[in-house]
Protein backbone atom coordinates (compact mmCIF):
# COMPACT_ATOMS: atom_id res chain seq x y z
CA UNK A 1 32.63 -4.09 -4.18
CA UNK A 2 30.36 -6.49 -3.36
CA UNK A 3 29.94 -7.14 0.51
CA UNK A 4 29.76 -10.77 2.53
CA UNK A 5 27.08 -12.00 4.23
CA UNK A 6 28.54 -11.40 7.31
CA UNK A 7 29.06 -7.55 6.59
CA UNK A 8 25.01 -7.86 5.53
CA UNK A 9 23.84 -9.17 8.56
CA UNK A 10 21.56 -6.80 11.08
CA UNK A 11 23.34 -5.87 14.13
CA UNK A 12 20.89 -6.82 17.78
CA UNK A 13 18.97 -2.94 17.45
CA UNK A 14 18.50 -3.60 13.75
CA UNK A 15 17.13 -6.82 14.39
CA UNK A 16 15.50 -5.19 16.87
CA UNK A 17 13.97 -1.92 14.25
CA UNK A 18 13.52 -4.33 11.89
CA UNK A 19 10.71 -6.55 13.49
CA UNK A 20 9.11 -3.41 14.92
CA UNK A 21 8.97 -1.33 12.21
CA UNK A 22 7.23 -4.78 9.99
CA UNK A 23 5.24 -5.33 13.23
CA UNK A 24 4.00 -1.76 12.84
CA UNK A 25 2.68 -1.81 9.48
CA UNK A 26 1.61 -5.27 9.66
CA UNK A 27 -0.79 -4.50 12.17
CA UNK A 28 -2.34 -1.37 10.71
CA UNK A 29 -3.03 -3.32 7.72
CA UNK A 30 -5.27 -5.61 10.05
CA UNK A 31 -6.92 -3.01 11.47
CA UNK A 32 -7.74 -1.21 7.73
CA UNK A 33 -8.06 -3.99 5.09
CA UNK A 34 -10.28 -6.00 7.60
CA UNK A 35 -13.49 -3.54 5.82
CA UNK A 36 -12.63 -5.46 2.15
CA UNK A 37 -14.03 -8.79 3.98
CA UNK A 38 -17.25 -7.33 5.81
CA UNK A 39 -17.92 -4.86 2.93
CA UNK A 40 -20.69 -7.31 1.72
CA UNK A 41 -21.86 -8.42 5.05
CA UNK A 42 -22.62 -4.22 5.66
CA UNK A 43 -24.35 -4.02 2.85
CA UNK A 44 -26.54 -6.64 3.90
CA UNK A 45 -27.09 -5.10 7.27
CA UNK A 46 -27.65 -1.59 5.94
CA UNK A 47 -30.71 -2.88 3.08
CA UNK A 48 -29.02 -1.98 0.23
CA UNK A 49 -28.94 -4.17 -2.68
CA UNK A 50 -25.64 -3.16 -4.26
CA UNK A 51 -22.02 -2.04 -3.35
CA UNK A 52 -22.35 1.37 -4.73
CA UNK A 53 -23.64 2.91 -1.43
CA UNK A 54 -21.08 1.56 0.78
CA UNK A 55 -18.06 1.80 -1.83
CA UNK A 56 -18.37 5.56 -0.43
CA UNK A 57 -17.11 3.78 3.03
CA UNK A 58 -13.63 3.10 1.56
CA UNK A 59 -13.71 5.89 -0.87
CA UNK A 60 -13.77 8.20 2.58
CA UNK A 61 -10.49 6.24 4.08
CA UNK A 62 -8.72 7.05 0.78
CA UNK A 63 -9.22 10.69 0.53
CA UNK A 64 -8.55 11.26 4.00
CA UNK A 65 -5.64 9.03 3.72
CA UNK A 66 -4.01 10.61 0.93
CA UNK A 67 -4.50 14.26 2.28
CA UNK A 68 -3.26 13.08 5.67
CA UNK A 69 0.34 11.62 3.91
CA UNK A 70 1.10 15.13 2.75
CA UNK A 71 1.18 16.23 6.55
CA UNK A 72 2.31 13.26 7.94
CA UNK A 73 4.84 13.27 5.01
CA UNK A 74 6.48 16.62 6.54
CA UNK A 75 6.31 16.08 10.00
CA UNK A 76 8.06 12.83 9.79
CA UNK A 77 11.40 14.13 8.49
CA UNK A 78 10.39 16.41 11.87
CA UNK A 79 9.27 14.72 14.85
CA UNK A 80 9.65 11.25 16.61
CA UNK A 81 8.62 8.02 14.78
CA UNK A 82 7.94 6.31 18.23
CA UNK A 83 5.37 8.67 19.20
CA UNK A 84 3.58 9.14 15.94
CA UNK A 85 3.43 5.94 14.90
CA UNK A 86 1.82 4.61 18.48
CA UNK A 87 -0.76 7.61 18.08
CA UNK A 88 -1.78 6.61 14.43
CA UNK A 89 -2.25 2.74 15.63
CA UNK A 90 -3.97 3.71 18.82
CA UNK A 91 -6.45 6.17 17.09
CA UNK A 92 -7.06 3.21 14.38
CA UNK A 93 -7.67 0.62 17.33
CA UNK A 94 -10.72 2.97 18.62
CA UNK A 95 -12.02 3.68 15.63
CA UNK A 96 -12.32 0.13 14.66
CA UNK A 97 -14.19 -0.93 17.95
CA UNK A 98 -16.75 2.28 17.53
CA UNK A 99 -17.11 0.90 13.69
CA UNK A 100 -18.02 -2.34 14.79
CA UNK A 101 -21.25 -1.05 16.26
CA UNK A 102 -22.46 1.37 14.09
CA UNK A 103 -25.80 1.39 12.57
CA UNK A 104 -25.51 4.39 10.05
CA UNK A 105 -24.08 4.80 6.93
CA UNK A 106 -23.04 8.28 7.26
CA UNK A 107 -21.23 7.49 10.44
CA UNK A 108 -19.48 4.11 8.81
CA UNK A 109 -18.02 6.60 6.34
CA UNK A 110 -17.16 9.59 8.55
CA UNK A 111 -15.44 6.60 11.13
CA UNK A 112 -13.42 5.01 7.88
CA UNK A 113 -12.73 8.87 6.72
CA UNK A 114 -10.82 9.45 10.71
CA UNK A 115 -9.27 5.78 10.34
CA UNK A 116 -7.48 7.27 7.18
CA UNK A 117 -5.88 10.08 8.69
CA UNK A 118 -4.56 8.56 11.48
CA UNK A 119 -3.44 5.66 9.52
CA UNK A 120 -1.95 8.09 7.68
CA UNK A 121 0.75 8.71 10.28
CA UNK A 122 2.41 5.41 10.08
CA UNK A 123 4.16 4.90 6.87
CA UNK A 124 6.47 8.20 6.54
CA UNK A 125 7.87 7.65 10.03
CA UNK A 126 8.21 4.08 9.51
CA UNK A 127 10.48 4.96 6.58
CA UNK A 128 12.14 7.43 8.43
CA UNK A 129 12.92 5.10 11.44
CA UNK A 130 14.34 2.92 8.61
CA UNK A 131 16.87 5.12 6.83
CA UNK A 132 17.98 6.47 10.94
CA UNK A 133 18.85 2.76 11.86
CA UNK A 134 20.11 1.30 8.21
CA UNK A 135 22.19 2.55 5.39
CA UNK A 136 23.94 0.99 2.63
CA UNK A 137 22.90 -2.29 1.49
CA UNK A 138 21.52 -2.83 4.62
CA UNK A 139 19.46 -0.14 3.81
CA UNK A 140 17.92 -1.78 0.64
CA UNK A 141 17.74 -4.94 2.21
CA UNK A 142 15.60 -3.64 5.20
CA UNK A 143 13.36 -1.23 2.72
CA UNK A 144 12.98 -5.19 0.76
CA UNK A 145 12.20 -6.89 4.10
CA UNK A 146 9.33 -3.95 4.43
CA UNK A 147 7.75 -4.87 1.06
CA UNK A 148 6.53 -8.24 2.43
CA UNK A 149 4.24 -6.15 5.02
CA UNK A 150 2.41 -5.95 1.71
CA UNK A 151 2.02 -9.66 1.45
CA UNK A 152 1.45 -10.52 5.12
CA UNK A 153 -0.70 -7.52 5.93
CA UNK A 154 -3.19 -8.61 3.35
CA UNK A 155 -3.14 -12.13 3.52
CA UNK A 156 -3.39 -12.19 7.16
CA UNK A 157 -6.18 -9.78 7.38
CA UNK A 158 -8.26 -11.29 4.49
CA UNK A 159 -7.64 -14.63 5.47
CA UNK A 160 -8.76 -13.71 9.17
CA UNK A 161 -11.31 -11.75 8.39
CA UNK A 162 -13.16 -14.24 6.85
CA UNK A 163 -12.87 -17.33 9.23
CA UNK A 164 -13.88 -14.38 12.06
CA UNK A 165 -16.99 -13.36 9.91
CA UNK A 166 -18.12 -17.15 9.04
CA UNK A 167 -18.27 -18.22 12.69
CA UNK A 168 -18.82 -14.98 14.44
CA UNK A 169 -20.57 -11.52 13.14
CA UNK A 170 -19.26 -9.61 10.88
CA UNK A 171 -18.75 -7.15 13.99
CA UNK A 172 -16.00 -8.89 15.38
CA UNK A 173 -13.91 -8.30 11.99
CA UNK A 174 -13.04 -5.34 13.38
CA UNK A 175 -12.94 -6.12 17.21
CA UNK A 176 -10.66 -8.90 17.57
CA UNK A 177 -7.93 -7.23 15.09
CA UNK A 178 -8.20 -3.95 17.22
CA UNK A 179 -7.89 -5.71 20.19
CA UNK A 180 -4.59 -7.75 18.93
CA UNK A 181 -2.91 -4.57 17.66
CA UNK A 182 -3.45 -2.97 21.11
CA UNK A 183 -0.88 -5.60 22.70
CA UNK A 184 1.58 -4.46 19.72
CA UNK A 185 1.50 -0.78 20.35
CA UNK A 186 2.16 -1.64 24.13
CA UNK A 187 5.41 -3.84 22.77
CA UNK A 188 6.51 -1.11 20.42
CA UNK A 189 5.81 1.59 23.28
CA UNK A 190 8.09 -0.88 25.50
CA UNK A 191 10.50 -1.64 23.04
CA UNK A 192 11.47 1.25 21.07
CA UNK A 193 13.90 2.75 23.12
CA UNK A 194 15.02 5.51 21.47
CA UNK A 195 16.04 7.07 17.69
CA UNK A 196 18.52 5.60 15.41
CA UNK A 197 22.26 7.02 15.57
CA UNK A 198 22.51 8.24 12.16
CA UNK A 199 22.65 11.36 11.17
CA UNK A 200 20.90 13.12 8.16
CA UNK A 201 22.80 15.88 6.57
CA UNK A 202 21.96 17.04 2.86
CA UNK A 203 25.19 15.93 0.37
CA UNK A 204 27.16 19.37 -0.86
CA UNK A 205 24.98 21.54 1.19
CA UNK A 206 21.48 21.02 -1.17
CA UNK A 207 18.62 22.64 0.75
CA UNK A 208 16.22 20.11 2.53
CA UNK A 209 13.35 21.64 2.15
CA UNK A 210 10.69 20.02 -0.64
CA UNK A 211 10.38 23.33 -1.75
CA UNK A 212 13.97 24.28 -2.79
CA UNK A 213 14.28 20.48 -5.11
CA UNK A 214 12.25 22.52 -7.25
CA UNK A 215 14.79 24.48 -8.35
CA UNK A 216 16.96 21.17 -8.55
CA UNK A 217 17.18 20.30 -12.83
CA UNK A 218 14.65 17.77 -13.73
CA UNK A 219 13.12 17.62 -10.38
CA UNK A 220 9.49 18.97 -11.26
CA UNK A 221 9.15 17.29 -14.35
CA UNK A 222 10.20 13.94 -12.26
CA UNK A 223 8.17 14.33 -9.24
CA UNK A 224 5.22 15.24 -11.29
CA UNK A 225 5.71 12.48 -13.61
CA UNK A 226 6.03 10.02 -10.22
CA UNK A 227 2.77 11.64 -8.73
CA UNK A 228 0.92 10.78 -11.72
CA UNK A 229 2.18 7.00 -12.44
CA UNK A 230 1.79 6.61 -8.73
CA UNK A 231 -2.29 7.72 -9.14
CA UNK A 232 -2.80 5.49 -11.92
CA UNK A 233 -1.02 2.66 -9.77
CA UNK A 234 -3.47 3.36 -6.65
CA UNK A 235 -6.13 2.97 -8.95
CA UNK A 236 -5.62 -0.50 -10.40
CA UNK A 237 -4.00 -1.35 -7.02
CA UNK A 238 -7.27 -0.57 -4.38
CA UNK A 239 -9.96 -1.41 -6.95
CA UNK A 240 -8.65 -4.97 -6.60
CA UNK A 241 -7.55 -5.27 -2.97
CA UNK A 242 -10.71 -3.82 -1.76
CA UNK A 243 -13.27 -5.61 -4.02
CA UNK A 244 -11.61 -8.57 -4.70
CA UNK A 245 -13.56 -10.60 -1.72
CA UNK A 246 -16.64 -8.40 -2.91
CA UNK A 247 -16.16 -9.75 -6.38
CA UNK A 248 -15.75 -13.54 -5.66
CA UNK A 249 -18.95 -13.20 -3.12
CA UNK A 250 -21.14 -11.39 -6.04
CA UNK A 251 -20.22 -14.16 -8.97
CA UNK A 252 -21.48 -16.81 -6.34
CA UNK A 253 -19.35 -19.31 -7.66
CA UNK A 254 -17.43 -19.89 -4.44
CA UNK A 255 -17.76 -22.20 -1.18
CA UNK A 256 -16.10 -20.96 2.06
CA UNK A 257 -13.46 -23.84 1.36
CA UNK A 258 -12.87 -22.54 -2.04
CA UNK A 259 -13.17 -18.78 -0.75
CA UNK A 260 -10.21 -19.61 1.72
CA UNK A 261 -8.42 -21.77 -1.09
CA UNK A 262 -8.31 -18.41 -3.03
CA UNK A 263 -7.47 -16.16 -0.30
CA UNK A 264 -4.64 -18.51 0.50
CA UNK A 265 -3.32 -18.60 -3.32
CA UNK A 266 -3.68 -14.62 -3.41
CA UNK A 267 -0.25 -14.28 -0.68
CA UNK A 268 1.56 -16.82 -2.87
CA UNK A 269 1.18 -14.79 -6.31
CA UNK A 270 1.40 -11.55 -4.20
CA UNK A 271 5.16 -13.16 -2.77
CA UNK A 272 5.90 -14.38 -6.24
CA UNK A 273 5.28 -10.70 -7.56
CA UNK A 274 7.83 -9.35 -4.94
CA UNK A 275 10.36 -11.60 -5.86
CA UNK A 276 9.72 -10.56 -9.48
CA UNK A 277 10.18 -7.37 -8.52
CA UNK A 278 13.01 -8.36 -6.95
CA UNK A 279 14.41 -10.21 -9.97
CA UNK A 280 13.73 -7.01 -12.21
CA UNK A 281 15.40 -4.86 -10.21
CA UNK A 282 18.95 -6.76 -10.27
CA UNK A 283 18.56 -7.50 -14.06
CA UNK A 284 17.95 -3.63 -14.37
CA UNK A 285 20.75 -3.24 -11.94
CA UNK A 286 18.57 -1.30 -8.91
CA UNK A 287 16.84 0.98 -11.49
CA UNK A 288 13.73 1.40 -9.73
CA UNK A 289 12.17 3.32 -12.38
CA UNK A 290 13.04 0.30 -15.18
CA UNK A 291 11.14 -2.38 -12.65
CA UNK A 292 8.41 -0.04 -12.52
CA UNK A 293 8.41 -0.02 -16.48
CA UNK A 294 8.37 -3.50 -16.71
CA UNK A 295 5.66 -4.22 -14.09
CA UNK A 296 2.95 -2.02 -15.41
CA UNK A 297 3.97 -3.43 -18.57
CA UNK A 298 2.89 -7.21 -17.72
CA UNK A 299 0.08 -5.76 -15.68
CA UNK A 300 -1.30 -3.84 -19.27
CA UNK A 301 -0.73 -7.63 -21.29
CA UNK A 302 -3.01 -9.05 -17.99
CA UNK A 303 -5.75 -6.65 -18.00
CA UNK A 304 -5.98 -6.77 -21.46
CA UNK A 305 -6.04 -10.85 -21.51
CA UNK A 306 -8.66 -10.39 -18.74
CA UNK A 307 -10.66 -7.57 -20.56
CA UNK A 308 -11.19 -9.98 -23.52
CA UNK A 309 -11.67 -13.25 -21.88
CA UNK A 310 -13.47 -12.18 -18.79
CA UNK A 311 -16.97 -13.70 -19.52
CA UNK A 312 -15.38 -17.10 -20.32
CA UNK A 313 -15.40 -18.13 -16.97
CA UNK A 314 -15.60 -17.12 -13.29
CA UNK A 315 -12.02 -18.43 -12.64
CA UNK A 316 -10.49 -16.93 -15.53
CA UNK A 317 -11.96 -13.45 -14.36
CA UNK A 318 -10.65 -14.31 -10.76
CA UNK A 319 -7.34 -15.91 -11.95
CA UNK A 320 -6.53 -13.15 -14.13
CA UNK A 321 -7.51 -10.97 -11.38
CA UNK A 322 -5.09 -12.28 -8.89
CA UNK A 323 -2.32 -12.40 -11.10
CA UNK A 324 -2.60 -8.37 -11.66
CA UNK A 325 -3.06 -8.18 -7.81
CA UNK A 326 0.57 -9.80 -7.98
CA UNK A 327 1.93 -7.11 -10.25
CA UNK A 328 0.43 -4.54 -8.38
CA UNK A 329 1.72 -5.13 -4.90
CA UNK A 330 5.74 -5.76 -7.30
CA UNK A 331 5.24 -2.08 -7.86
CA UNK A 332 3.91 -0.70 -4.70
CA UNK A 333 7.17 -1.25 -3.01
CA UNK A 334 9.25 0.63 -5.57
CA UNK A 335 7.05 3.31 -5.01
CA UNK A 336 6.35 3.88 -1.37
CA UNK A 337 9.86 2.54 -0.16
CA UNK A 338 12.94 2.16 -2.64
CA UNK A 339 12.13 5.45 -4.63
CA UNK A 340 12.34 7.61 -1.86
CA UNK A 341 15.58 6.23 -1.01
CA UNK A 342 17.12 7.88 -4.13
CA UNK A 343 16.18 11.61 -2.41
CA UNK A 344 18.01 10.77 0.89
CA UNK A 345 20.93 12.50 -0.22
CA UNK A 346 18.40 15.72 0.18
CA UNK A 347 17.09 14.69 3.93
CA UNK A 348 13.65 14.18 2.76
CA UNK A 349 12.76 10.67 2.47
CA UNK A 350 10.02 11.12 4.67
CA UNK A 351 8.54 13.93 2.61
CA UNK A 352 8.78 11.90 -0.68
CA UNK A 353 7.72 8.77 0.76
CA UNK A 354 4.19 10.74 2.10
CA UNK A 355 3.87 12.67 -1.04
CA UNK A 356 4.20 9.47 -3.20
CA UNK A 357 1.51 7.09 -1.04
CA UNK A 358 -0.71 10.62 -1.19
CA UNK A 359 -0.25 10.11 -4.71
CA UNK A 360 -1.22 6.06 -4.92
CA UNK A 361 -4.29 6.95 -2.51
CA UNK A 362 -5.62 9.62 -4.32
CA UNK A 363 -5.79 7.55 -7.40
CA UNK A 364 -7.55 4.85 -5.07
CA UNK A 365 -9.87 7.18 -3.39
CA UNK A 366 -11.38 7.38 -7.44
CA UNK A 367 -10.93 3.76 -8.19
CA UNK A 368 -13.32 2.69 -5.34
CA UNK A 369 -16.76 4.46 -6.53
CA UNK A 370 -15.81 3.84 -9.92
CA UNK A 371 -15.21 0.65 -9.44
CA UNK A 372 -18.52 -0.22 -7.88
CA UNK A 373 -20.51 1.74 -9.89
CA UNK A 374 -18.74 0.03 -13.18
CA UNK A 375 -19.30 -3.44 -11.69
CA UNK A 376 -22.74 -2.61 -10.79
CA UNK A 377 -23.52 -5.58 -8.54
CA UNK A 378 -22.29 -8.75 -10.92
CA UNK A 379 -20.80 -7.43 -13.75
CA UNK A 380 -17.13 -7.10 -14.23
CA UNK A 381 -16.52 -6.78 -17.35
CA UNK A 382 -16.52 -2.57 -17.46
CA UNK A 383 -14.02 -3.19 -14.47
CA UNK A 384 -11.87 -4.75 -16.56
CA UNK A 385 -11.74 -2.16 -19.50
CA UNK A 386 -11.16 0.33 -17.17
CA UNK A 387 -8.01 -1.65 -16.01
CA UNK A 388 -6.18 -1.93 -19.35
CA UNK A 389 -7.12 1.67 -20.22
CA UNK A 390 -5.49 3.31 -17.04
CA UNK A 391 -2.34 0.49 -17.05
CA UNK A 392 -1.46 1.60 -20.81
CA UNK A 393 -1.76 5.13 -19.70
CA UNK A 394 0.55 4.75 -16.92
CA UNK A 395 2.98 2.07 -18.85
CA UNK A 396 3.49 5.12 -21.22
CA UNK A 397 3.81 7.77 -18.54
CA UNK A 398 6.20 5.10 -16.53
CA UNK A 399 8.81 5.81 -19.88
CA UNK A 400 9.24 9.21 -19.43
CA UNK A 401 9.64 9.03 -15.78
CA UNK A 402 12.49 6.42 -16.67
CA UNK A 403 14.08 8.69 -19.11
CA UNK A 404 13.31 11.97 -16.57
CA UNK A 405 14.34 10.57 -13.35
CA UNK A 406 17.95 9.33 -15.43
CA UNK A 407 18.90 12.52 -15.51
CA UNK A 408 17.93 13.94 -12.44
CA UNK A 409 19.92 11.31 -10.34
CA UNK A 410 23.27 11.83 -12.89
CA UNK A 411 22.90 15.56 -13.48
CA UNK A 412 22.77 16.55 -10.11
CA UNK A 413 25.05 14.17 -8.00
């Protein structure tokens, strides 16, 4: 039965959930993706002469970030979102301003390293402050709303970022951010009153633990088959969202004007890839594992197309580029938000949802050496081999999850 619009609509504390919880996630993305736009102005300042030597500085954040989502992961299904989500932000907000005036190397990386375990703490509990407050289709509409943080989060920070660096030094990149996300966490420390109404009990009395869905038919074989589509899709995912501006800067092909013309096109294809997403998912009537197909599907054709063509021209190389960057931030959302949603009947969403973005950042914490030691200053072209080969991989894997996860869901309702 299909429910009206007015049956839809958020009630005042959803409303409420719903601006804080994007607010939250908006804001850490300003306060992490703000390095993508200063990572050649560092290298600059430190003497070197390539990226390879600084690509260590977000290869830190992703290791620690993945490692921290498998804690963070569990204790979110355990303690309270308001708390641990205004630590995470706070720690970030510190970290940024001691960043900002660093001199070393080694101490860039070991600050990015401790800004990826405390952002680590925001997404599970996010999620988990989401199913408390939301169920039903409300539920799926809220978990969509949270996929344009995506969107925004990048756009914002990238777009930012670079007017900040162009008139200012590339130190305030991270000072002005941390100071604006310090007002936030003292509106969602004011604001968030107090945990959703809902409660979480497991359907039929299935265990809760992550432990006992191993015993659950088809679980292993799904959740390993998820882990290892979701590393493929951090790979392809943060080796173009973190050297994208790097890439445009080393072709020298662009103007600030045409810099910010790009960086303002990048949010457009990155909305137009949601509502693909979107559009997928109702054609494949909310199989999340079917969009996910059909995503990294078009993203192989595009990498391939970009693999072959890629020393045309500098804007086929950076057109190509962006449309994949579209594709990839379609699929991110299925991943970190909607699948999880299929194990709330087991009281873990939390769990999954931290397991799944350790998953996606272990696969980036390899994508961003590789990726700067395959461009190798200028060239891009090894880049974009290494694109197609991993998207074909994980197109392929992406099948069997499809077929896996089918029976899983209808096997053991």
């Amino acid at each position: 039965m299909e429910l009206s619009t007015e049956q839809l609509k958020f009630s005042p504390r959803q409303r409420l959930v719903c601006a804080l919880c994007f607010g939250a996630y908006l804001f850490a993305y300003l306060i992490r993706v703000n390095l993508s736009i200063a990572l050649p102005d560092i290298t600059e300042y430190l003497g070197y002469t390539d990226t390879s030597a600084v690509g260590n500085i977000p290869g830190a954040f992703f290791w620690t970030y993945a490692l921290g989502q498998l804690i963070s992961g569990w204790l979110g299904d355990r303690i309270s979102p308001k708390y641990m989500i205004a630590t995470g932000l706070s720690a970030s907000i510190v970290i940024n301003i001691i960043f900002a005036f660093s001199t070393s190397l080694t101490v860039m990386i070991f600050l990015w390293a401790l800004n990826g375990v405390f952002q680590s703490m925001l997404w599970a509990p996010v999620m988990k402050t989401i199913v408390l407050n939301f169920e039903g289709e409300r539920l799926r509409k809220m978990t969509f709303a949270m996929s344009f943080t995506l969107v925004f989060g990048y756009s914002i920070s990238w777009s930012a970022s670079t007017i900040i660096k162009t008139f200012l030094d590339w130190r305030f990149v991270f000072i002005i951010p941390a100071i604006l996300t310090t007002v936030f966490v003292f509106v969602w420390l004011t604001l968030y009153k107090r945990e959703g109404e809902r409660q979480l009990v497991a359907e039929n009395g299935v265990p809760t633990k992550i432990s006992s869905l191993f015993r659950v038919r088809f679980f292993p074989i799904t959740i390993t088959l998820i882990i290892l589509v979701s590393i493929f899709h951090g790979i392809i995912k943060e080796s173009i969202n973190t050297w994208l501006p790097t890439m445009m800067d080393s072709l020298g092909s662009f103007s600030l004007s045409s810099t910010l013309g790009v960086l303002i096109v990048v949010p457009i294809v990155n909305f137009i890839g949601i509502m693909l997403m979107k559009f997928i998912m109702s054609k494949g009537k909310a199989n999340y594992y079917f969009t996910v197909f059909v995503l990294l599907f078009i993203s192989f054709i595009v990498s391939t197309i970009a693999a072959i063509f890629c020393n045309i021209h500098v804007a086929v190389l950076v057109g190509l580029t962006i449309a994949m960057s579209g594709l990839m931030f379609a699929v991110n959302p299925v991943f970190t938000a909607f699948i999880p949603l299929n194990f709330e009947r087991w009281n873990c969403v939390a769990t999954v949802a931290g397991l799944i973005d350790c998953a996606i950042y272990v696969g980036a914490a390899f994508s961003s050496p590789l990726t700067s030691f395959l461009a190798n200053g200028s060239d891009w072209s090894l880049v974009t081999v290494m694109w197609a080969v991993v998207l074909i991989i994980a197109t392929v894997a992406s099948v069997f999850l499809k077929h896996f996860s089918a029976k899983i869901f209808t096997d053991n309702k």
